[in-house]
N, C-alpha and C. Protein backbone atom coordinates (compact mmCIF):
# COMPACT_ATOMS: atom_id res chain seq x y z
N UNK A 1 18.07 15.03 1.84
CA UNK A 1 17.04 14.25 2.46
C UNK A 1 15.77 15.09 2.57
N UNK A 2 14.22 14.68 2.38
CA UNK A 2 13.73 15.25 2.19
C UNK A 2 12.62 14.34 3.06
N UNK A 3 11.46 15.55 3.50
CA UNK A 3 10.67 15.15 4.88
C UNK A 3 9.12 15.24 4.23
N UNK A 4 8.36 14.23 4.30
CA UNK A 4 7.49 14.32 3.71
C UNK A 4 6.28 13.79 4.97
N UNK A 5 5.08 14.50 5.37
CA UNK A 5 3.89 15.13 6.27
C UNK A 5 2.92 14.69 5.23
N UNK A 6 1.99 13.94 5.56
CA UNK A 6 0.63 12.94 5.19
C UNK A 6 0.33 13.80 6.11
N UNK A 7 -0.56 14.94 5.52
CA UNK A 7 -1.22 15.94 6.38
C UNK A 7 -3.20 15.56 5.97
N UNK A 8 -3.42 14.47 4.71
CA UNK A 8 -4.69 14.16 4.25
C UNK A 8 -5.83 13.37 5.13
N UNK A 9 -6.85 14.21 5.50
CA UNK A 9 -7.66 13.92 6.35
C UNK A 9 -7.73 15.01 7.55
N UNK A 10 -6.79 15.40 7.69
CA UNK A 10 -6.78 16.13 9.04
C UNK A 10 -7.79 17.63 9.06
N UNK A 11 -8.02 17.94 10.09
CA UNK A 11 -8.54 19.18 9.81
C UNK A 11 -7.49 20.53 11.02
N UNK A 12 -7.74 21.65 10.73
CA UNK A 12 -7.06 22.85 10.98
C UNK A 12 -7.27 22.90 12.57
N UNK A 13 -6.40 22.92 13.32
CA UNK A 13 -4.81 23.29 12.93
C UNK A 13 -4.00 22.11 12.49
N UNK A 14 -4.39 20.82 12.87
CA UNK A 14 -3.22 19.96 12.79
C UNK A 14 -2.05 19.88 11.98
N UNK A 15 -2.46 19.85 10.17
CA UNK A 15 -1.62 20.00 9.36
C UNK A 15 -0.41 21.24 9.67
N UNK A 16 -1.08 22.10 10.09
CA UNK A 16 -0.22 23.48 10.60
C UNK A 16 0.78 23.56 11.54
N UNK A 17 0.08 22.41 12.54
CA UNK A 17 1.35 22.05 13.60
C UNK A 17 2.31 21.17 13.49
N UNK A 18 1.86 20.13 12.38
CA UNK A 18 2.59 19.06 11.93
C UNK A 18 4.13 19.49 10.97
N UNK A 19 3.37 20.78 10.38
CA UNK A 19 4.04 21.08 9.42
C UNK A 19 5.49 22.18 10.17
N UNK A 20 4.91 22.54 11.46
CA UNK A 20 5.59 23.59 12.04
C UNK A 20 6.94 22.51 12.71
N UNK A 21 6.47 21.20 13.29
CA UNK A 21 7.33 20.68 14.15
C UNK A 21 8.49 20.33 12.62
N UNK A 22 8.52 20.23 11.85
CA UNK A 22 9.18 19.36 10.76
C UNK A 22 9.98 21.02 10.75
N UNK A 23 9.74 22.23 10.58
CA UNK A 23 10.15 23.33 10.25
C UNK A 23 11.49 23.51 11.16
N UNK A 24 10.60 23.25 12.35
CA UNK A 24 11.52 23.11 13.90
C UNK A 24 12.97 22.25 13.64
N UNK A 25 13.01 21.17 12.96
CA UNK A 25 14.08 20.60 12.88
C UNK A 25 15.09 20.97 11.77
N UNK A 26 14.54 22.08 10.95
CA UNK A 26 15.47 22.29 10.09
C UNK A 26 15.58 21.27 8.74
N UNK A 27 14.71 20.50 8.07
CA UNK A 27 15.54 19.31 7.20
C UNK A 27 14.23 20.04 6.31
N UNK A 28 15.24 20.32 4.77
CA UNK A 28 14.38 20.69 3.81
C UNK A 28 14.81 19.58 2.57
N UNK A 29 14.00 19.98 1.96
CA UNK A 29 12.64 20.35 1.68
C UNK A 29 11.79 19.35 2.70
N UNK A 30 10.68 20.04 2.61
CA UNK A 30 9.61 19.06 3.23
C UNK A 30 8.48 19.06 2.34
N UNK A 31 8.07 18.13 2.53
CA UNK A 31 6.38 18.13 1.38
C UNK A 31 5.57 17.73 1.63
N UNK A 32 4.63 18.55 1.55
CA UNK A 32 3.46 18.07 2.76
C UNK A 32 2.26 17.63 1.44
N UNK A 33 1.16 16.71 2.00
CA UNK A 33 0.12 16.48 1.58
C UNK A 33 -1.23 16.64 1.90
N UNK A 34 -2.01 17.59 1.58
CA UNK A 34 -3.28 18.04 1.85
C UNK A 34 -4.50 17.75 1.14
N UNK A 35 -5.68 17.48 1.80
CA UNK A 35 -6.82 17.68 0.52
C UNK A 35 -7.80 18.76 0.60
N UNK A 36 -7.36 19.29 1.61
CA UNK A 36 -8.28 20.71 1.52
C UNK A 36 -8.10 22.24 1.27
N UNK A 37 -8.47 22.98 0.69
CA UNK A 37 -8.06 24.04 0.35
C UNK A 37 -7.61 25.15 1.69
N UNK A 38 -8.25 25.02 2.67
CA UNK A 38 -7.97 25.71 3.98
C UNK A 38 -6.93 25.65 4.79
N UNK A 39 -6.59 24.09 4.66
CA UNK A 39 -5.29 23.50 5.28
C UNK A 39 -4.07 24.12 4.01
N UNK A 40 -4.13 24.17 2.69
CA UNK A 40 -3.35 24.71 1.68
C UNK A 40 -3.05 25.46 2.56
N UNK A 41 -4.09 26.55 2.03
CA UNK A 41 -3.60 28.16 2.20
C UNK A 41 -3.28 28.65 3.52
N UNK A 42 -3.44 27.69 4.56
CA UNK A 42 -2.70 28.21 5.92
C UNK A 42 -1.43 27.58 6.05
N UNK A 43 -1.23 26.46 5.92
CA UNK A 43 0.40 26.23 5.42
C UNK A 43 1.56 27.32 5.06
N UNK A 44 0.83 27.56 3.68
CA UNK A 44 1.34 28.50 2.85
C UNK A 44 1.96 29.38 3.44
N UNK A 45 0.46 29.84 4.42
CA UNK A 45 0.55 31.34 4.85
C UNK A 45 1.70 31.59 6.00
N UNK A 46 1.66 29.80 7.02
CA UNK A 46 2.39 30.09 7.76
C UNK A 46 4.33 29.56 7.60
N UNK A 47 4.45 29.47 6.48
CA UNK A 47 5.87 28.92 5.59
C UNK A 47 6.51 30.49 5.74
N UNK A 48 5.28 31.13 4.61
CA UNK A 48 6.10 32.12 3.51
C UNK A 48 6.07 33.43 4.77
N UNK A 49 5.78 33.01 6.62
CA UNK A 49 5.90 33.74 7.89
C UNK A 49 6.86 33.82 8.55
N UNK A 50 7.67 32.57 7.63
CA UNK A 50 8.87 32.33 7.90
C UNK A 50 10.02 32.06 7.37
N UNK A 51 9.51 32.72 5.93
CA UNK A 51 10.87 33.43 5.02
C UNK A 51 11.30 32.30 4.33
N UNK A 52 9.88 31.21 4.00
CA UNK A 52 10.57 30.14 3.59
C UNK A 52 10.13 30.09 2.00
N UNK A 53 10.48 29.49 1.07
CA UNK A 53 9.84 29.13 -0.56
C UNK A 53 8.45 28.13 -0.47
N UNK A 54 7.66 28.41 -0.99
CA UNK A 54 6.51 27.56 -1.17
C UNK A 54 6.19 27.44 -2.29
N UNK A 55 5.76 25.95 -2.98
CA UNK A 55 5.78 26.01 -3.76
C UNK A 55 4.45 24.72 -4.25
N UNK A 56 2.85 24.96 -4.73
CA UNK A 56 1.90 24.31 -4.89
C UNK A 56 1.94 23.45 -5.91
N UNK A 57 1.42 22.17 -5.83
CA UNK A 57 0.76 21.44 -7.32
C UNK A 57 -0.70 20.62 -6.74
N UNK A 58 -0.97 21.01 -7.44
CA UNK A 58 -2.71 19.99 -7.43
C UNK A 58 -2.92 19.45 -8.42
N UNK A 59 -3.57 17.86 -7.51
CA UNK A 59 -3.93 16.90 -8.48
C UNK A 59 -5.03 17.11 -7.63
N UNK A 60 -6.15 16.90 -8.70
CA UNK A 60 -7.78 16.53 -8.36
C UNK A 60 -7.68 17.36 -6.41
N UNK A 61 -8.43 16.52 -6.01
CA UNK A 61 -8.68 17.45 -4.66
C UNK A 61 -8.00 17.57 -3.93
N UNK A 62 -6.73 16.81 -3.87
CA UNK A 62 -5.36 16.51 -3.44
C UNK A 62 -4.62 18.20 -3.49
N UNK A 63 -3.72 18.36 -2.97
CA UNK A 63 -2.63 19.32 -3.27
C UNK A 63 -1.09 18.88 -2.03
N UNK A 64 0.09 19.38 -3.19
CA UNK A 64 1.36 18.77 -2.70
C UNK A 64 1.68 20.29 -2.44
N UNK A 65 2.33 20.36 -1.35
CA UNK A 65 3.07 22.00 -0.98
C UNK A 65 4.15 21.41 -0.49
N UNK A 66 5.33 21.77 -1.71
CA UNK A 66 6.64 21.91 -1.55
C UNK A 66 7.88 23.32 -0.40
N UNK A 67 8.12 22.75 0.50
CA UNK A 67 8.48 24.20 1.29
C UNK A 67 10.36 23.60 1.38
N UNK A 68 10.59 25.04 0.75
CA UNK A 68 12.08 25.04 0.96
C UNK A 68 12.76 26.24 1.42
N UNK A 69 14.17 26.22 1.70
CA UNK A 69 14.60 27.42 2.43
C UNK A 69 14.82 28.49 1.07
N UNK A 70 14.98 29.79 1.13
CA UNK A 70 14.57 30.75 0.27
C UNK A 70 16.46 30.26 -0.56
């Protein structure tokens, strides 16, 4: 089962906290959706803080960050 975070529109921190409570429950993968590059790379930053796999694709201004357990 896999958990998917409409993180598009939001601005920082939200995506970050959104992404943290889904972490909290344990259910992978999760896949989050972003359109900004800031919200990306703090995701990222705060996944791979927690020993988890990250994993990017971008379409146009969009980007999908795949996070799974290592």
């Amino acid at each position: 089962m896999e958990i998917t975070v409409d993180a598009r529109g939001l601005s920082c921190p939200q995506p970050v906290l959104l992404v943290a409570k889904e972490i909290e429950k344990g259910v992978f993968p999760i896949i989050v959706k972003v359109d900004g590059a800031t919200a990306c790379e703090n995701i990222r930053r705060f996944a791979l803080t927690r020993k988890l796999k990250v994993s990017i694709t971008e379409s146009g201004d969009e980007s999908i960050i795949t996070i799974q357990k290592e």
